[in-house]
C-alpha atoms as a PDB file:
ATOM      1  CA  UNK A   1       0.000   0.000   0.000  1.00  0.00           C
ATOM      2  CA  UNK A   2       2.912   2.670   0.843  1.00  0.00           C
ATOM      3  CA  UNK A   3       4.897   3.069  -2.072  1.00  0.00           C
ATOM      4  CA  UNK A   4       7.814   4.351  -0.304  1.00  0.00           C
ATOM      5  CA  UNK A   5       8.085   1.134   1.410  1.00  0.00           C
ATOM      6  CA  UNK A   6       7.846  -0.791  -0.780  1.00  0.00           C
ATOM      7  CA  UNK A   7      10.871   0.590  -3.430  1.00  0.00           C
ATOM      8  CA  UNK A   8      12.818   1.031  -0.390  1.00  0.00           C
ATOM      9  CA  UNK A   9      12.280  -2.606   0.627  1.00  0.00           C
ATOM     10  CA  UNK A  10      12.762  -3.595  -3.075  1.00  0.00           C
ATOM     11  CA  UNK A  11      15.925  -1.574  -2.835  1.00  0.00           C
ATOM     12  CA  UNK A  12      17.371  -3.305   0.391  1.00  0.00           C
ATOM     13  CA  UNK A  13      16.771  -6.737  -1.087  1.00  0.00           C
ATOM     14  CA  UNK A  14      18.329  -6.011  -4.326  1.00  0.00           C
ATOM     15  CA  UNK A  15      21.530  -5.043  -2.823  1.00  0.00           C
ATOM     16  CA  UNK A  16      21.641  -7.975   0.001  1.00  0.00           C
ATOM     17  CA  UNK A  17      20.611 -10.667  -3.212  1.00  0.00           C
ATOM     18  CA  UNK A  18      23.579  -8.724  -5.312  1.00  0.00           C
ATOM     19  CA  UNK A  19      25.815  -9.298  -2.193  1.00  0.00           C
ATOM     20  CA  UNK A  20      25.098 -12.839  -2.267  1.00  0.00           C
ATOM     21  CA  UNK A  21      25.698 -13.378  -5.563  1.00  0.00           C
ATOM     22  CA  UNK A  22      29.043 -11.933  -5.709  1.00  0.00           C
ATOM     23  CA  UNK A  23      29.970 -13.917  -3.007  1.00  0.00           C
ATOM     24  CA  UNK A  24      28.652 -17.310  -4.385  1.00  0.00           C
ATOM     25  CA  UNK A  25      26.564 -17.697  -1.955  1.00  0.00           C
ATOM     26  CA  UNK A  26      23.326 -19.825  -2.439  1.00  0.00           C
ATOM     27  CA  UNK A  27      19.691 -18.196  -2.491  1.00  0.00           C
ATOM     28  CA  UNK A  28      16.392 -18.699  -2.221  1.00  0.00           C
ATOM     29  CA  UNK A  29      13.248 -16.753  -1.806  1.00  0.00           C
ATOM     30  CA  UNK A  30       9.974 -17.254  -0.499  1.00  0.00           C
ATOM     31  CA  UNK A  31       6.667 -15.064  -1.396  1.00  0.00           C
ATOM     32  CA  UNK A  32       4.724 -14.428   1.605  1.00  0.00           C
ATOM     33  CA  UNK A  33       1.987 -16.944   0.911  1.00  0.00           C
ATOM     34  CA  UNK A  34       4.560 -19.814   0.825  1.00  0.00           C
ATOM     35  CA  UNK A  35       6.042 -17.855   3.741  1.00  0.00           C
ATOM     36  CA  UNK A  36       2.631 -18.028   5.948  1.00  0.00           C
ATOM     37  CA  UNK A  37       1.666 -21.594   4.735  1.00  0.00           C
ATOM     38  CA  UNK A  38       4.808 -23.019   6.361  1.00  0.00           C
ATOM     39  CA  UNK A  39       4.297 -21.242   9.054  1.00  0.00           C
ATOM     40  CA  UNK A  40       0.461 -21.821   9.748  1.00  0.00           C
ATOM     41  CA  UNK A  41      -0.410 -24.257   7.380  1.00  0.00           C
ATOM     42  CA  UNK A  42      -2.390 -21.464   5.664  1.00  0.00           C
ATOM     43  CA  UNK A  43      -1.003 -19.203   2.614  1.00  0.00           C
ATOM     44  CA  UNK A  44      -3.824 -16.457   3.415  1.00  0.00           C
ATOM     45  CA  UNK A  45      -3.128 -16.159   7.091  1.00  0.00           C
ATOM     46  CA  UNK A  46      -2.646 -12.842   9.054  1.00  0.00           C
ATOM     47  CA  UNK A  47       0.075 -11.169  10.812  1.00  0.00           C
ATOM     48  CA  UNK A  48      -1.371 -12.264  14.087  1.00  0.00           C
ATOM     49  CA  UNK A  49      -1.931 -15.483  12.887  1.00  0.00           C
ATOM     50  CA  UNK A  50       1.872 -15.978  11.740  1.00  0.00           C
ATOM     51  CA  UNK A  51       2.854 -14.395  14.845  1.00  0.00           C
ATOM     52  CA  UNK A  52       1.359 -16.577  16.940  1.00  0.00           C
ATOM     53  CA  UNK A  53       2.690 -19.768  14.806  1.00  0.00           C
ATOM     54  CA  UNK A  54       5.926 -18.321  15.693  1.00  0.00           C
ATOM     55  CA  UNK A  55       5.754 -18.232  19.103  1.00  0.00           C
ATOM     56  CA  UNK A  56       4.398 -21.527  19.122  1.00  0.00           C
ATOM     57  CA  UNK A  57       7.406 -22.869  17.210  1.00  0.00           C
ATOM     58  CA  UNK A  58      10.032 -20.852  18.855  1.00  0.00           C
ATOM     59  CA  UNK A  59       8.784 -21.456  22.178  1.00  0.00           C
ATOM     60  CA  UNK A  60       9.182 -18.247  22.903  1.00  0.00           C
ATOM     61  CA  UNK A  61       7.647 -16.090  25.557  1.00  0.00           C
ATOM     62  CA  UNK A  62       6.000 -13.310  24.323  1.00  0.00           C
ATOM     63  CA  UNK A  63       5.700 -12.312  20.477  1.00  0.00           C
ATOM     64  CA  UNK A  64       8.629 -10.877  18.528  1.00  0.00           C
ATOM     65  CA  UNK A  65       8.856  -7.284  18.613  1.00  0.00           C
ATOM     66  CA  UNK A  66       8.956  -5.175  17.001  1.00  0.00           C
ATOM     67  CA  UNK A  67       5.951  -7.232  14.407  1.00  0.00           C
ATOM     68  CA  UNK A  68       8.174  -7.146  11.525  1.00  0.00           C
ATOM     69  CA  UNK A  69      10.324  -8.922  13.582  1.00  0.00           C
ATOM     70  CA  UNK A  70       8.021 -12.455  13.620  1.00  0.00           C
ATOM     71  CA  UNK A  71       7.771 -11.737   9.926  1.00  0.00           C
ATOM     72  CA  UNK A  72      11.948 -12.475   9.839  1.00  0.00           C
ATOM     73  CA  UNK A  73      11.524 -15.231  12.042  1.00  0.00           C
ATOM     74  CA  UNK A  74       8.957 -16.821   9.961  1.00  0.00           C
ATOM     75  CA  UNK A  75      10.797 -16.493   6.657  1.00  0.00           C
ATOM     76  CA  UNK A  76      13.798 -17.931   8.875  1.00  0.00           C
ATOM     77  CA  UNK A  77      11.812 -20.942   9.512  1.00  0.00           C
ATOM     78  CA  UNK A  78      10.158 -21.645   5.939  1.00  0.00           C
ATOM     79  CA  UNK A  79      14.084 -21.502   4.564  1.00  0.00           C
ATOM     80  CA  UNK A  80      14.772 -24.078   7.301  1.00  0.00           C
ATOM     81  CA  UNK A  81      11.876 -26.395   6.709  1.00  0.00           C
ATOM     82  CA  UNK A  82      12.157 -26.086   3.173  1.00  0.00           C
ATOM     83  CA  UNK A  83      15.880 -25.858   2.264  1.00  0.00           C
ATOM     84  CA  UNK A  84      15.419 -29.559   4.382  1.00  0.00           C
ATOM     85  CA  UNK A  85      13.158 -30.672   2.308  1.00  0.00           C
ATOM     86  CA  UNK A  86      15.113 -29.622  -0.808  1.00  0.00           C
ATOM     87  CA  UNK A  87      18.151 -31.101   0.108  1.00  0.00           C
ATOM     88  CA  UNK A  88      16.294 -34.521   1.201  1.00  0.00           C
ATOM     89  CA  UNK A  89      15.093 -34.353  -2.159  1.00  0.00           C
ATOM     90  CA  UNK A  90      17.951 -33.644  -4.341  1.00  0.00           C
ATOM     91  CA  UNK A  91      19.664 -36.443  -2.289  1.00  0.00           C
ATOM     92  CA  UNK A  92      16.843 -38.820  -3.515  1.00  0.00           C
ATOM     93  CA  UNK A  93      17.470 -38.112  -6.792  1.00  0.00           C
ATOM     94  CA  UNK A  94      21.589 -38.438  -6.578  1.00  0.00           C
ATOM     95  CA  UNK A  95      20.428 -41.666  -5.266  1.00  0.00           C
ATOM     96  CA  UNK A  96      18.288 -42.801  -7.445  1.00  0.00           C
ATOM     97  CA  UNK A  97      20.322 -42.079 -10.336  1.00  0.00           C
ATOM     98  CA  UNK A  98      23.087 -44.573  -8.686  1.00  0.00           C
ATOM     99  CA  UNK A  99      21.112 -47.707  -9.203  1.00  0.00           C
END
């Protein structure tokens, strides 16, 4: 809704992605529907929803703050879950090609 925030947001991520490049580093990237339904099991949950899921997961105490901050943690724990699952996978197939 704010443009603002959004180019400067685009910004940010263009540099930290053009970081990681240069470095060879690998990437991924999530959208937030993929985001929120590995998180909550949901792709059209809320904020309070996902921060809730968070807490939940993390154990935590008390919700991230500030609320961007559960947003972080979230995307931290959809590039856990599914960078696992990738890697399971692409084993499966360097396996399955051995036979």
């Amino acid at each position: 809704h704010n443009v603002r925030t959004v180019m400067g947001t685009a910004q940010a991520s263009g540099v930290a992605v053009l970081a990681a490049v240069r470095q060879g580093l690998p990437l991924s990237s999530y959208t937030p529907s993929e985001v929120k339904a590995a998180v909550t099991g949901h792709g059209r949950a809320d904020k309070s929803q996902v921060a809730a899921m968070v807490v939940r997961l993390l154990r935590l105490d008390q919700r991230p703050r500030p609320a961007d901050a559960s947003d972080a943690l979230a995307l931290a724990i959809c590039a856990l879950w599914r960078g696992s699952a990738q890697a399971r996978l692409s084993a499966a197939v360097t396996a399955g090609g051995r036979r």
